[in-house]
PDB file of N, CA and C in Angstrom:
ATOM      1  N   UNK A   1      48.044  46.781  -0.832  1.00  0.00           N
ATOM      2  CA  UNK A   1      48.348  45.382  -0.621  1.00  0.00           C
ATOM      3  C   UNK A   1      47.709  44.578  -1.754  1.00  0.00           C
ATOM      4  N   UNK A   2      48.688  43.731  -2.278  1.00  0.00           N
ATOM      5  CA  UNK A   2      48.087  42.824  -3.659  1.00  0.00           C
ATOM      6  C   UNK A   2      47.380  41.736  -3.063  1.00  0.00           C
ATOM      7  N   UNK A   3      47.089  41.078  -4.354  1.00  0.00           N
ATOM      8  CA  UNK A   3      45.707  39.791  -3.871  1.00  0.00           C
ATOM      9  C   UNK A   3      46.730  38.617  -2.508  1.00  0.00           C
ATOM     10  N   UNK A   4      48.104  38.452  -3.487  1.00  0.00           N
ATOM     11  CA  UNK A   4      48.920  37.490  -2.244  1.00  0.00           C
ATOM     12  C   UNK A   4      49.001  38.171  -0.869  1.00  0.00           C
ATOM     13  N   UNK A   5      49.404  38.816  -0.931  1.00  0.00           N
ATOM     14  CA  UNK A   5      49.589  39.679   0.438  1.00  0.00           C
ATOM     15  C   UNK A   5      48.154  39.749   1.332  1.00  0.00           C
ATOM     16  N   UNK A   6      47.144  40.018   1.080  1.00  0.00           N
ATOM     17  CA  UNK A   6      45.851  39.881   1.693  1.00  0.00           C
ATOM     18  C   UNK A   6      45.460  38.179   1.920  1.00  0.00           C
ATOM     19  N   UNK A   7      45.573  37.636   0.840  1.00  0.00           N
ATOM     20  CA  UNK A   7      45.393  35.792   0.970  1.00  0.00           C
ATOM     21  C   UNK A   7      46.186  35.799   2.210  1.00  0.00           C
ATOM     22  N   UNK A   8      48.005  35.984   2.199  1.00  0.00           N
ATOM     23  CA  UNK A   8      48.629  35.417   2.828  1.00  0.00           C
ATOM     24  C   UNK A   8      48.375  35.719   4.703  1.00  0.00           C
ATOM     25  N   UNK A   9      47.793  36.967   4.764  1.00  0.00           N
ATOM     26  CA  UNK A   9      47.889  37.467   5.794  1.00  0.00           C
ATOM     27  C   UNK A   9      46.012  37.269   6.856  1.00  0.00           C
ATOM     28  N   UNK A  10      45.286  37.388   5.542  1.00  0.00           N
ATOM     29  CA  UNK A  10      44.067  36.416   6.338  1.00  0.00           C
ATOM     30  C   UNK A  10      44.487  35.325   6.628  1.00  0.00           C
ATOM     31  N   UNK A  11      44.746  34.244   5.630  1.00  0.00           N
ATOM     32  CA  UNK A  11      45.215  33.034   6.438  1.00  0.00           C
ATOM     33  C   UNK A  11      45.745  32.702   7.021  1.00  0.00           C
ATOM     34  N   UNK A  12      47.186  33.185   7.634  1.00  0.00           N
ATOM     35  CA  UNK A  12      47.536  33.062   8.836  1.00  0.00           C
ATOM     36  C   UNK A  12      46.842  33.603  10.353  1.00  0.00           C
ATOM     37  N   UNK A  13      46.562  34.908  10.106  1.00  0.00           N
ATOM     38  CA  UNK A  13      45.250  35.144  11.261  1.00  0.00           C
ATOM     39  C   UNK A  13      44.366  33.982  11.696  1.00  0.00           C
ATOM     40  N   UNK A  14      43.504  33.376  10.660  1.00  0.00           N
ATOM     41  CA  UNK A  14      42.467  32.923  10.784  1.00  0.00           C
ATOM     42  C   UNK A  14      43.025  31.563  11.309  1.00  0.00           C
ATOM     43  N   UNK A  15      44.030  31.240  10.627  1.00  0.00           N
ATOM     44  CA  UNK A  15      43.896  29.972  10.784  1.00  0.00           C
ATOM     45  C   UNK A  15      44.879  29.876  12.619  1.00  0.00           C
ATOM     46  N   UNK A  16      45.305  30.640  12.784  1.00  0.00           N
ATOM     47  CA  UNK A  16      46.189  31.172  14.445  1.00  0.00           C
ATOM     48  C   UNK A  16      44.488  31.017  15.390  1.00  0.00           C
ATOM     49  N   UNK A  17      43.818  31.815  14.931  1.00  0.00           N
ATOM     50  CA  UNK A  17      42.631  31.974  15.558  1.00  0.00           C
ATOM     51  C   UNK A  17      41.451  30.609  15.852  1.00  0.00           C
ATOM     52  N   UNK A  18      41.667  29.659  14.594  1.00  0.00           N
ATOM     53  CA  UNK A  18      41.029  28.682  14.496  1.00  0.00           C
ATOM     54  C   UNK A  18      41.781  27.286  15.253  1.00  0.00           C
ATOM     55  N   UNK A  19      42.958  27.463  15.483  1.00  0.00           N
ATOM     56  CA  UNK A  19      43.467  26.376  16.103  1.00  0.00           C
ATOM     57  C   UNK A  19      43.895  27.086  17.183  1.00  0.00           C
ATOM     58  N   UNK A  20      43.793  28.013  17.726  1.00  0.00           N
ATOM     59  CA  UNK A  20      43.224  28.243  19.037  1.00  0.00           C
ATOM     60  C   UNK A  20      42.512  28.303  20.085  1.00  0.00           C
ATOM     61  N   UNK A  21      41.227  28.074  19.432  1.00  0.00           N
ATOM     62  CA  UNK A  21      40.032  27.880  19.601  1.00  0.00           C
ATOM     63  C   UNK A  21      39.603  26.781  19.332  1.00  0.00           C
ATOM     64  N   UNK A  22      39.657  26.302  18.321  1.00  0.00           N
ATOM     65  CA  UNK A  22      39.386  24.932  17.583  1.00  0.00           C
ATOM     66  C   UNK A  22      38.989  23.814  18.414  1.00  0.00           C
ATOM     67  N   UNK A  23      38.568  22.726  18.512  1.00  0.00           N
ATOM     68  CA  UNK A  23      38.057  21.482  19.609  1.00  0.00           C
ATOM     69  C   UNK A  23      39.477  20.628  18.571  1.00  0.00           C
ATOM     70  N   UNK A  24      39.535  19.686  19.329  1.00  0.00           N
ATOM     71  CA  UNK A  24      41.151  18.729  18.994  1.00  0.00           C
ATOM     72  C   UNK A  24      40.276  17.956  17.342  1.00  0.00           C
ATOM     73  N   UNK A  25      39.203  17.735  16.476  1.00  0.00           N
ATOM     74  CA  UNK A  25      38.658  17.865  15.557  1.00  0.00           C
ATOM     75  C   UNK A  25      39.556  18.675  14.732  1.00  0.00           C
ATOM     76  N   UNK A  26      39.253  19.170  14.595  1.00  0.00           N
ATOM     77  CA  UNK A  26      39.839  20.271  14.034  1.00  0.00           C
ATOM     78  C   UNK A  26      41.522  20.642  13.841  1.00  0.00           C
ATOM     79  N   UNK A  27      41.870  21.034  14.759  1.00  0.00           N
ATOM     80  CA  UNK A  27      43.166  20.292  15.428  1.00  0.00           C
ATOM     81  C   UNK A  27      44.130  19.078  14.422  1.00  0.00           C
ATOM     82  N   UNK A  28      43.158  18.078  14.339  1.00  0.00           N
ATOM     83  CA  UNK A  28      43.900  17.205  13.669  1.00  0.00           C
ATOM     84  C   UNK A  28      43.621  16.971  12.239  1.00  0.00           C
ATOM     85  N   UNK A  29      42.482  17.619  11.705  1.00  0.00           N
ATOM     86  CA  UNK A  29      42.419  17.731  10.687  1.00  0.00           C
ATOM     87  C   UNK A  29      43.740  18.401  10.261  1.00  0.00           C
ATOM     88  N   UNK A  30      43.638  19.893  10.922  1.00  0.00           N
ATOM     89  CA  UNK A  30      45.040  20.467  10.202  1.00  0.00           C
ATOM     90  C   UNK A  30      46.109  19.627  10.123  1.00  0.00           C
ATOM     91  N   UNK A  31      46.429  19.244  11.322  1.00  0.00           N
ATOM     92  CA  UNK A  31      47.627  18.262  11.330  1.00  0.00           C
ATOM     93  C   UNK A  31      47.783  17.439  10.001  1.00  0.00           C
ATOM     94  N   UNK A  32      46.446  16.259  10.250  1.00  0.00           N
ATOM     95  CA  UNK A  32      46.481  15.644   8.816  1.00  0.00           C
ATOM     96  C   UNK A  32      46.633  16.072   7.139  1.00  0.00           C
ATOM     97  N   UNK A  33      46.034  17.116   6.705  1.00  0.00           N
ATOM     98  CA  UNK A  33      46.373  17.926   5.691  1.00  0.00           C
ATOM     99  C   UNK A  33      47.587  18.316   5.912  1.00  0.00           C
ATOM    100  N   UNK A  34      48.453  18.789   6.992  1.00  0.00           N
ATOM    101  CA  UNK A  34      49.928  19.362   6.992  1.00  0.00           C
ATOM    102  C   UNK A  34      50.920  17.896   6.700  1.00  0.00           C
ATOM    103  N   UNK A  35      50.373  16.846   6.753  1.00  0.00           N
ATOM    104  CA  UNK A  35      51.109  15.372   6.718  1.00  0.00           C
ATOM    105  C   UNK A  35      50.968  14.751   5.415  1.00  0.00           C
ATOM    106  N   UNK A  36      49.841  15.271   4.815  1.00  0.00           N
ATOM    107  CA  UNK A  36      49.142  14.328   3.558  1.00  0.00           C
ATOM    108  C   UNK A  36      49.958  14.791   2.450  1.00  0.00           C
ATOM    109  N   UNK A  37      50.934  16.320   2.532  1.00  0.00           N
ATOM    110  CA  UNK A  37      51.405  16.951   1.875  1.00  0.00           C
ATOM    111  C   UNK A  37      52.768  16.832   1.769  1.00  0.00           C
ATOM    112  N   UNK A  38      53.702  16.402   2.841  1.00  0.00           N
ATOM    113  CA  UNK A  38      54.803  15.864   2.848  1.00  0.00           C
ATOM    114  C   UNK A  38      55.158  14.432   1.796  1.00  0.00           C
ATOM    115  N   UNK A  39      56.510  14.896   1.414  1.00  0.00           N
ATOM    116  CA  UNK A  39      57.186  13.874   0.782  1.00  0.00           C
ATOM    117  C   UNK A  39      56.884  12.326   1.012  1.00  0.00           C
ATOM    118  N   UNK A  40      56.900  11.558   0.471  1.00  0.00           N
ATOM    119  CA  UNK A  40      56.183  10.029   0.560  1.00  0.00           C
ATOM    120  C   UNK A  40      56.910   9.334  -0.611  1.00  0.00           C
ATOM    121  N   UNK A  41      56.208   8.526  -0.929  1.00  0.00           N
ATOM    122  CA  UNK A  41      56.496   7.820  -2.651  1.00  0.00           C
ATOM    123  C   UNK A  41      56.651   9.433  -3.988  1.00  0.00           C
ATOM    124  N   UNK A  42      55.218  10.043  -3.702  1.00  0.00           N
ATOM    125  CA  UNK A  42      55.236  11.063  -4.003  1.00  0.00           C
ATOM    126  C   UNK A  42      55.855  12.466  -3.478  1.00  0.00           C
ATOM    127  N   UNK A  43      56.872  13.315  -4.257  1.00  0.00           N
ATOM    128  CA  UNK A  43      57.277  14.189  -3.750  1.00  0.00           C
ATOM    129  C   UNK A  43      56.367  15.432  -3.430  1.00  0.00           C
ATOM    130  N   UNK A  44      56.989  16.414  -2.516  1.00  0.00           N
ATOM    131  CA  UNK A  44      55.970  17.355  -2.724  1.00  0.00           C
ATOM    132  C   UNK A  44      55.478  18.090  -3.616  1.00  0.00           C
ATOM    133  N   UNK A  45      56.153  18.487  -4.615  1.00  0.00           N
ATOM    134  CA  UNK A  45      54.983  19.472  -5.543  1.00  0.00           C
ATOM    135  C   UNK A  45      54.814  18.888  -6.725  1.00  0.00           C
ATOM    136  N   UNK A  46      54.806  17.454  -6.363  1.00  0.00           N
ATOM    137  CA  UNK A  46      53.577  16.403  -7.259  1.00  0.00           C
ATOM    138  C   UNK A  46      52.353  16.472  -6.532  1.00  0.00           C
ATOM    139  N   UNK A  47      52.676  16.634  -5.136  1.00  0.00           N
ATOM    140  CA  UNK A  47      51.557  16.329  -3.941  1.00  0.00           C
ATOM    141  C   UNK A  47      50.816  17.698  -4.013  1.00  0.00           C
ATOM    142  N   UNK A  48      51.826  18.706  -4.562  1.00  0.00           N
ATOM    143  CA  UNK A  48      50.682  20.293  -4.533  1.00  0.00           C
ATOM    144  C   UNK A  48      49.639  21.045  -5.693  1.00  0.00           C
ATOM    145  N   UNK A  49      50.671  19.752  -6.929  1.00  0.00           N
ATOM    146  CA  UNK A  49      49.965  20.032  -7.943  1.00  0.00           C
ATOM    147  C   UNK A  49      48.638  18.839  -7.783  1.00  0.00           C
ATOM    148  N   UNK A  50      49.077  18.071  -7.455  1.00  0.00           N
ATOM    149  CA  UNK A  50      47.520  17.239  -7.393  1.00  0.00           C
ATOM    150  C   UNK A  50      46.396  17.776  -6.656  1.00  0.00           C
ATOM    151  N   UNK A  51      46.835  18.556  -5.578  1.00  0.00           N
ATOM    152  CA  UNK A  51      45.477  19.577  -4.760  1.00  0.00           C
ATOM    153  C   UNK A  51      45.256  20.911  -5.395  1.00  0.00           C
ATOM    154  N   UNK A  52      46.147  20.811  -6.620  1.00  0.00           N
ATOM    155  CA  UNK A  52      45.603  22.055  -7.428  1.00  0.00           C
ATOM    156  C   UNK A  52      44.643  21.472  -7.722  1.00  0.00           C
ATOM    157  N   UNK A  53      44.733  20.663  -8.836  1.00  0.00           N
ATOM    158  CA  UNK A  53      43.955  20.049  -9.748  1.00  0.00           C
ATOM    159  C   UNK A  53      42.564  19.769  -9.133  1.00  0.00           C
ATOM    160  N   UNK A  54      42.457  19.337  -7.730  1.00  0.00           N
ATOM    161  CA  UNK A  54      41.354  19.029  -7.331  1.00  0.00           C
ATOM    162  C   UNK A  54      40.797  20.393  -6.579  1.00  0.00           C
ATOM    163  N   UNK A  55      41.583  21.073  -6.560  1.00  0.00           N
ATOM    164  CA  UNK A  55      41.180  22.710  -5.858  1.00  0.00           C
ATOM    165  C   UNK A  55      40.406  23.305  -7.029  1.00  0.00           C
ATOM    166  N   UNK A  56      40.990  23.045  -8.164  1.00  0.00           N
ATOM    167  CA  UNK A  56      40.494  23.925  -9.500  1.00  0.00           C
ATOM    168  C   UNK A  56      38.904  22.685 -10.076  1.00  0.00           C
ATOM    169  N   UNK A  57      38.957  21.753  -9.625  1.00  0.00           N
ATOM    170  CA  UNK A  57      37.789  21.055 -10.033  1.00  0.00           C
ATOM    171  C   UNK A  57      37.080  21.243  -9.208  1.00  0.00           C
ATOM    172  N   UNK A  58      37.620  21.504  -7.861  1.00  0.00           N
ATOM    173  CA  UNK A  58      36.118  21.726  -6.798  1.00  0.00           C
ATOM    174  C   UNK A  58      35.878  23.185  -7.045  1.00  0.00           C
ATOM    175  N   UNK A  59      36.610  24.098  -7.432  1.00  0.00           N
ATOM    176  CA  UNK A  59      35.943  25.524  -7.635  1.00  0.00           C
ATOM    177  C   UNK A  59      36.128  26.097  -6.076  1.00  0.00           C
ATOM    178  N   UNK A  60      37.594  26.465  -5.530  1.00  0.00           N
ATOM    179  CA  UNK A  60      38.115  27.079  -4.424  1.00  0.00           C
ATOM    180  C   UNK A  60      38.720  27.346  -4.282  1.00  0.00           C
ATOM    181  N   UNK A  61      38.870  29.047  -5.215  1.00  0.00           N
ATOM    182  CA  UNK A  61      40.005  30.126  -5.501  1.00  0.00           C
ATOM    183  C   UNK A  61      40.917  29.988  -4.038  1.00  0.00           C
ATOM    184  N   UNK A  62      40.216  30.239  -2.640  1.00  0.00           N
ATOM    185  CA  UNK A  62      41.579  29.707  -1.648  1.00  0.00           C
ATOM    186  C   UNK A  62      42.315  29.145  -1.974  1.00  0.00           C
ATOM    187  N   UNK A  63      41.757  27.629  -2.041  1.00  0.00           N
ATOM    188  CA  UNK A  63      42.466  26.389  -2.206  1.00  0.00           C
ATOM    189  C   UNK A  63      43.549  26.705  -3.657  1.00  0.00           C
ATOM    190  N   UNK A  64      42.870  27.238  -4.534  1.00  0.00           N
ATOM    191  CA  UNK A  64      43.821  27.389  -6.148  1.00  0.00           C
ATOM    192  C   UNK A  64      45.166  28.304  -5.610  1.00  0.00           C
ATOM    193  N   UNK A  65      44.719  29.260  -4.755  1.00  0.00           N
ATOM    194  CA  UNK A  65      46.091  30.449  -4.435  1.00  0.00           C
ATOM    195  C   UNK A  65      47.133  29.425  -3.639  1.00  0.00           C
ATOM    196  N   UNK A  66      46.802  28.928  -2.584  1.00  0.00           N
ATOM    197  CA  UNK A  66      47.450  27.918  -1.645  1.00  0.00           C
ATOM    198  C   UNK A  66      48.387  27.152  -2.189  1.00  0.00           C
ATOM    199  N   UNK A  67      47.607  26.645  -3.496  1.00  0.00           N
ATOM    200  CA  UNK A  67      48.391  25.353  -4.147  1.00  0.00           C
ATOM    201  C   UNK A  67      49.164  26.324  -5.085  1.00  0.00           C
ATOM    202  N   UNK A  68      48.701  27.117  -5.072  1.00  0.00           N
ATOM    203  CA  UNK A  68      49.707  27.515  -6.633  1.00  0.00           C
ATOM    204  C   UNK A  68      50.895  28.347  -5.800  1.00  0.00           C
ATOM    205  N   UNK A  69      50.474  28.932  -4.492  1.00  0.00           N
ATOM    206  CA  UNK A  69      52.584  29.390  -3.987  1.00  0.00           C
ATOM    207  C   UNK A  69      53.145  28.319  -3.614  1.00  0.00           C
ATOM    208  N   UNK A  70      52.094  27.184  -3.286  1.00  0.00           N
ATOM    209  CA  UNK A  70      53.058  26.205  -1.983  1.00  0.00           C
ATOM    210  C   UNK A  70      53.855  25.370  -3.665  1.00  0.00           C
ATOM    211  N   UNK A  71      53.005  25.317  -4.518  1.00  0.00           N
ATOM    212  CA  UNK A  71      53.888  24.616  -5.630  1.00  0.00           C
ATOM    213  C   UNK A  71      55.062  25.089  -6.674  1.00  0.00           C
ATOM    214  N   UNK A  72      54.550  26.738  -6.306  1.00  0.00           N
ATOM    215  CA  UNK A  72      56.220  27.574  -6.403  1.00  0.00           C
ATOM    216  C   UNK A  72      57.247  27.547  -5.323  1.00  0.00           C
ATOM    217  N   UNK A  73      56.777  27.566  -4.387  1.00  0.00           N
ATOM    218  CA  UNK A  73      57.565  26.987  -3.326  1.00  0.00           C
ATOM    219  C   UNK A  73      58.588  26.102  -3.679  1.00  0.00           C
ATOM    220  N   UNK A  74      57.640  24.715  -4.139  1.00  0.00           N
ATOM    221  CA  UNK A  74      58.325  23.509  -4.240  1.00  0.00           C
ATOM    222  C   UNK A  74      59.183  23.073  -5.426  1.00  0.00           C
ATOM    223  N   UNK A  75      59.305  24.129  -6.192  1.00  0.00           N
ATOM    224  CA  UNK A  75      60.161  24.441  -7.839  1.00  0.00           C
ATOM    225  C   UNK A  75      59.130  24.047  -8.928  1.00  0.00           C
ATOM    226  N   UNK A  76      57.828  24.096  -8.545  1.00  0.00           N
ATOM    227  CA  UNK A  76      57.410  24.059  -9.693  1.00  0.00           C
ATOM    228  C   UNK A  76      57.302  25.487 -10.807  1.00  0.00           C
ATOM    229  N   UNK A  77      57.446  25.017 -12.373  1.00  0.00           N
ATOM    230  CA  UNK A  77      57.371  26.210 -13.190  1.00  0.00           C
ATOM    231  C   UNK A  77      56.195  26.400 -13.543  1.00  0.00           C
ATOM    232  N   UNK A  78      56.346  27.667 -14.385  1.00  0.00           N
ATOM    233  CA  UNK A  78      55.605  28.068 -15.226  1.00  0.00           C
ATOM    234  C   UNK A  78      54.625  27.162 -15.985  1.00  0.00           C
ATOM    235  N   UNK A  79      55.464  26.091 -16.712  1.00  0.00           N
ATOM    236  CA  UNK A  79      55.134  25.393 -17.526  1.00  0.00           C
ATOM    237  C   UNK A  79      54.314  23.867 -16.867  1.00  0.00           C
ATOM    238  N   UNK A  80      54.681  23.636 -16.077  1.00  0.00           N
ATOM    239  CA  UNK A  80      54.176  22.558 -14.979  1.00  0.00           C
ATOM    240  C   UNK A  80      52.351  23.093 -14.774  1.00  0.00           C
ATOM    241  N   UNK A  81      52.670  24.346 -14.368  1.00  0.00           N
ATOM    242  CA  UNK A  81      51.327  25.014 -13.584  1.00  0.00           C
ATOM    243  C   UNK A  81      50.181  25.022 -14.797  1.00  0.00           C
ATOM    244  N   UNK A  82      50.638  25.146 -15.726  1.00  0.00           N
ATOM    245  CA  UNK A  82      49.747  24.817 -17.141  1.00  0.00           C
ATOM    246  C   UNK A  82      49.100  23.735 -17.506  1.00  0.00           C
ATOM    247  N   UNK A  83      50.118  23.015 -17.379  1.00  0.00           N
ATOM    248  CA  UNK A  83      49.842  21.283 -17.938  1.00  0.00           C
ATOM    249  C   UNK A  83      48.872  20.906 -16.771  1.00  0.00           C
ATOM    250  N   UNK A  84      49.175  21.464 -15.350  1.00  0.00           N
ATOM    251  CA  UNK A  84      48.123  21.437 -14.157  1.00  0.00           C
ATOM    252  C   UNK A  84      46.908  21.864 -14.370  1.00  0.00           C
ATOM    253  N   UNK A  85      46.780  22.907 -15.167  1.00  0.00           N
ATOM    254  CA  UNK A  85      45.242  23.984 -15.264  1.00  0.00           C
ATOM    255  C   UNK A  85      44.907  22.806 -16.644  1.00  0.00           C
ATOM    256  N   UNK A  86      45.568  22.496 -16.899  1.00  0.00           N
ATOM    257  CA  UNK A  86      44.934  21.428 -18.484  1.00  0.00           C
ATOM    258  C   UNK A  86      44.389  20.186 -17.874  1.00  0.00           C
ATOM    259  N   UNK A  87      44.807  19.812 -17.065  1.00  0.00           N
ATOM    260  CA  UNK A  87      43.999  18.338 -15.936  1.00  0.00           C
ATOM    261  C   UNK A  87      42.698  18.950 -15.512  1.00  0.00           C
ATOM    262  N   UNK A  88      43.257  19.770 -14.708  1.00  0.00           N
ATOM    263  CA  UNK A  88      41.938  20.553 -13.985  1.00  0.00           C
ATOM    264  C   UNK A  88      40.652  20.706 -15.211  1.00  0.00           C
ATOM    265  N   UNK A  89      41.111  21.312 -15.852  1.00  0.00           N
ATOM    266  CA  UNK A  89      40.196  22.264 -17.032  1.00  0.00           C
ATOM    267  C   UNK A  89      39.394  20.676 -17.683  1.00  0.00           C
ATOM    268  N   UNK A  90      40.296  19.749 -18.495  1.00  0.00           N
ATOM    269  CA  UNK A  90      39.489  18.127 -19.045  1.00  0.00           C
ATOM    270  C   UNK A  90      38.979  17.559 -17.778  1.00  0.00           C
ATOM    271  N   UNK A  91      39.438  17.572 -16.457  1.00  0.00           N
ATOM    272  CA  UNK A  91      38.363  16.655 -15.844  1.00  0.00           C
ATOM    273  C   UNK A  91      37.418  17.320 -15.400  1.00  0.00           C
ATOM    274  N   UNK A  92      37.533  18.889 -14.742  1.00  0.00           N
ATOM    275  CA  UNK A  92      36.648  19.486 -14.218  1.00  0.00           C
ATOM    276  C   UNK A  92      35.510  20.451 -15.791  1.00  0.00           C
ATOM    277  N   UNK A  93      35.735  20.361 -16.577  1.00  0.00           N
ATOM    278  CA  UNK A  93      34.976  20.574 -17.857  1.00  0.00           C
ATOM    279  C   UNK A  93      35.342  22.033 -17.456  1.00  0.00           C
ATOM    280  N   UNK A  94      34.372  23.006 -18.515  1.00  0.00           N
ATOM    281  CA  UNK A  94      33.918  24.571 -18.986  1.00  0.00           C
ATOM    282  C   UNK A  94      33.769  25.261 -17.606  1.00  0.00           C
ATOM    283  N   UNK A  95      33.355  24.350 -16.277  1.00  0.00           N
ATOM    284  CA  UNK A  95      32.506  25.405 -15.453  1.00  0.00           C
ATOM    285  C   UNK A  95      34.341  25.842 -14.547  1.00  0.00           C
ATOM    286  N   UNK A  96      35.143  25.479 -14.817  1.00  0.00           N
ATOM    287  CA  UNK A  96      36.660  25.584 -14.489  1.00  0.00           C
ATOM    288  C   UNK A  96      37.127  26.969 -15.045  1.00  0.00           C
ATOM    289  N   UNK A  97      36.849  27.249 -16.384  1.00  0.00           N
ATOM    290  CA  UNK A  97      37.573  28.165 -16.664  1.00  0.00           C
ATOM    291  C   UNK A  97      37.403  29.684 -15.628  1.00  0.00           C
ATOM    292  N   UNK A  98      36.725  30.458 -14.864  1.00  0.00           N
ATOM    293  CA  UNK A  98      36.894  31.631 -14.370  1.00  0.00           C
ATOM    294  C   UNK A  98      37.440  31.392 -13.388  1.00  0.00           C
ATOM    295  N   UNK A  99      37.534  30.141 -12.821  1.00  0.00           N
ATOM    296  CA  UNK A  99      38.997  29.765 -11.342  1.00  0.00           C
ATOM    297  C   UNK A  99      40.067  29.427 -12.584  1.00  0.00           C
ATOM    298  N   UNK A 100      40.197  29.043 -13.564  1.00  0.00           N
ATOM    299  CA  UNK A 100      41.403  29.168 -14.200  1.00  0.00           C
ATOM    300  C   UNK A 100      41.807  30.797 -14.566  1.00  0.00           C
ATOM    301  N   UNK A 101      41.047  31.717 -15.097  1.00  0.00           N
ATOM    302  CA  UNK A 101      41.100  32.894 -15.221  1.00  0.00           C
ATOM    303  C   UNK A 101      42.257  33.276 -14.046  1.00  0.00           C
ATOM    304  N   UNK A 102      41.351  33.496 -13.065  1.00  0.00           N
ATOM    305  CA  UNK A 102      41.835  34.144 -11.902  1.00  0.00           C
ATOM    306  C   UNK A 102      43.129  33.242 -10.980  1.00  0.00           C
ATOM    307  N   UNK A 103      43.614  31.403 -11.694  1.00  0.00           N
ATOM    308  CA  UNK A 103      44.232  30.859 -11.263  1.00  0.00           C
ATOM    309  C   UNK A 103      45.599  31.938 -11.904  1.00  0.00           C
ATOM    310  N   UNK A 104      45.510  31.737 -13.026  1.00  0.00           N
ATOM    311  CA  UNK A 104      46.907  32.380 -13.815  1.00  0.00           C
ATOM    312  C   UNK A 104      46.998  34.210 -13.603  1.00  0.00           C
ATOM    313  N   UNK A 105      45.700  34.619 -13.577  1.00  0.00           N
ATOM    314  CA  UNK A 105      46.136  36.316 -12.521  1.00  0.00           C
ATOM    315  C   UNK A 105      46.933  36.006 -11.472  1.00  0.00           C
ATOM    316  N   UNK A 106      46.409  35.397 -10.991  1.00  0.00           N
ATOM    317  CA  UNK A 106      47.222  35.225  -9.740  1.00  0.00           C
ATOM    318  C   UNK A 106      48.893  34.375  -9.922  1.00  0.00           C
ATOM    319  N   UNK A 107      49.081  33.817 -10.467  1.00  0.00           N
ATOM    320  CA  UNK A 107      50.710  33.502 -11.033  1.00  0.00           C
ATOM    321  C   UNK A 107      51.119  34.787 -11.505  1.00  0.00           C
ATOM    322  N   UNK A 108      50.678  35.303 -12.617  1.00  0.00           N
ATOM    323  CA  UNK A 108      51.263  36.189 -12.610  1.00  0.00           C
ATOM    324  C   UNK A 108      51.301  37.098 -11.961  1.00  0.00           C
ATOM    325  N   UNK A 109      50.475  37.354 -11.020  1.00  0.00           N
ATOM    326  CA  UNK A 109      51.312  38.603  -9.516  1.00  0.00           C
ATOM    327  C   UNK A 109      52.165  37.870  -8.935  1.00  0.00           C
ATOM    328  N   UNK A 110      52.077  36.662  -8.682  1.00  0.00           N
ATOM    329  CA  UNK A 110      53.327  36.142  -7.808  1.00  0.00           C
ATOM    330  C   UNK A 110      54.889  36.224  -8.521  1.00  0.00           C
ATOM    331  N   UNK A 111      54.369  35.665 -10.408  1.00  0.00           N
ATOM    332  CA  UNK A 111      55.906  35.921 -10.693  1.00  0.00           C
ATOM    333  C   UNK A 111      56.456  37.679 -10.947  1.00  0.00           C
ATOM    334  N   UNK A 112      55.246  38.235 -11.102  1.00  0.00           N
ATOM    335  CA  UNK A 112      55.764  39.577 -10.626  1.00  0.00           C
ATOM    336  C   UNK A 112      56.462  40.146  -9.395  1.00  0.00           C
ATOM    337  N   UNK A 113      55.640  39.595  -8.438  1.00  0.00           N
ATOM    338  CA  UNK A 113      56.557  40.223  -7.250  1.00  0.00           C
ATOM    339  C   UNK A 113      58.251  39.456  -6.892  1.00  0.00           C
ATOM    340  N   UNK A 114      58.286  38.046  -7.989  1.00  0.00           N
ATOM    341  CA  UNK A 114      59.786  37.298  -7.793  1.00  0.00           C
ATOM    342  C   UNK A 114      60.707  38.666  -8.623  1.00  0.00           C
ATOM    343  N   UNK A 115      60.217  38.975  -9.794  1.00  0.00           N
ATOM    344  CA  UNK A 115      60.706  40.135 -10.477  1.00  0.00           C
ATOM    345  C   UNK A 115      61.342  41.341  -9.804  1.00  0.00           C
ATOM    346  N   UNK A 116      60.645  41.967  -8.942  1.00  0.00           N
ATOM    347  CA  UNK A 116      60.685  43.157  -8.333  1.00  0.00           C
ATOM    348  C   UNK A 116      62.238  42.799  -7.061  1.00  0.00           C
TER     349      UNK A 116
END
């Protein structure tokens, strides 16, 4: 099982498990993050690349994998996801680059497995 396939399949567990359990806190947090991400003024994978950008400045390979299928998802390219790691990389400085490393490993297993 590749890195997506393990991401994809803890997080659905966990997160089944956590809003099962969860106190209504919690609960609506998810909710709210599942809302903050929908279409608005801003479309969505303007809305996914902007939680890259802040995923890759806070330093939270989760958060970087998340944003980077949900923004293939949403038609973003190749070339988009770059100009994204170039925001990230000038605002979040030098300490960015090994979540950028492992941001673009991880694109490229995903556009590998579109390949296959």
């Amino acid at each position: 099982m590749g890195r997506y396939e393990e991401f994809v399949k803890f997080r659905q567990e966990m997160n089944k498990k956590i809003l099962q359990q969860g106190p209504l806190e919690i609960k609506r947090f998810f909710g709210l993050d599942e809302q903050t991400y929908k279409a608005g003024a801003l479309d969505e994978k303007t809305k996914e690349l902007l939680g890259l950008v802040a995923s890759m400045v806070l330093r939270c390979d989760d958060c970087i994998s998340y944003h980077i299928i949900q923004a293939l998802e949403k038609g973003a390219k190749r070339e988009e996801l770059f100009e994204t790691f170039s925001i990230a990389l000038i605002v979040g400085g030098s300490i960015v680059i090994p979540h950028l490393r492992r941001a673009v490993a991880f694109l490229e297993e995903l556009e590998n497995k579109q390949k296959e």
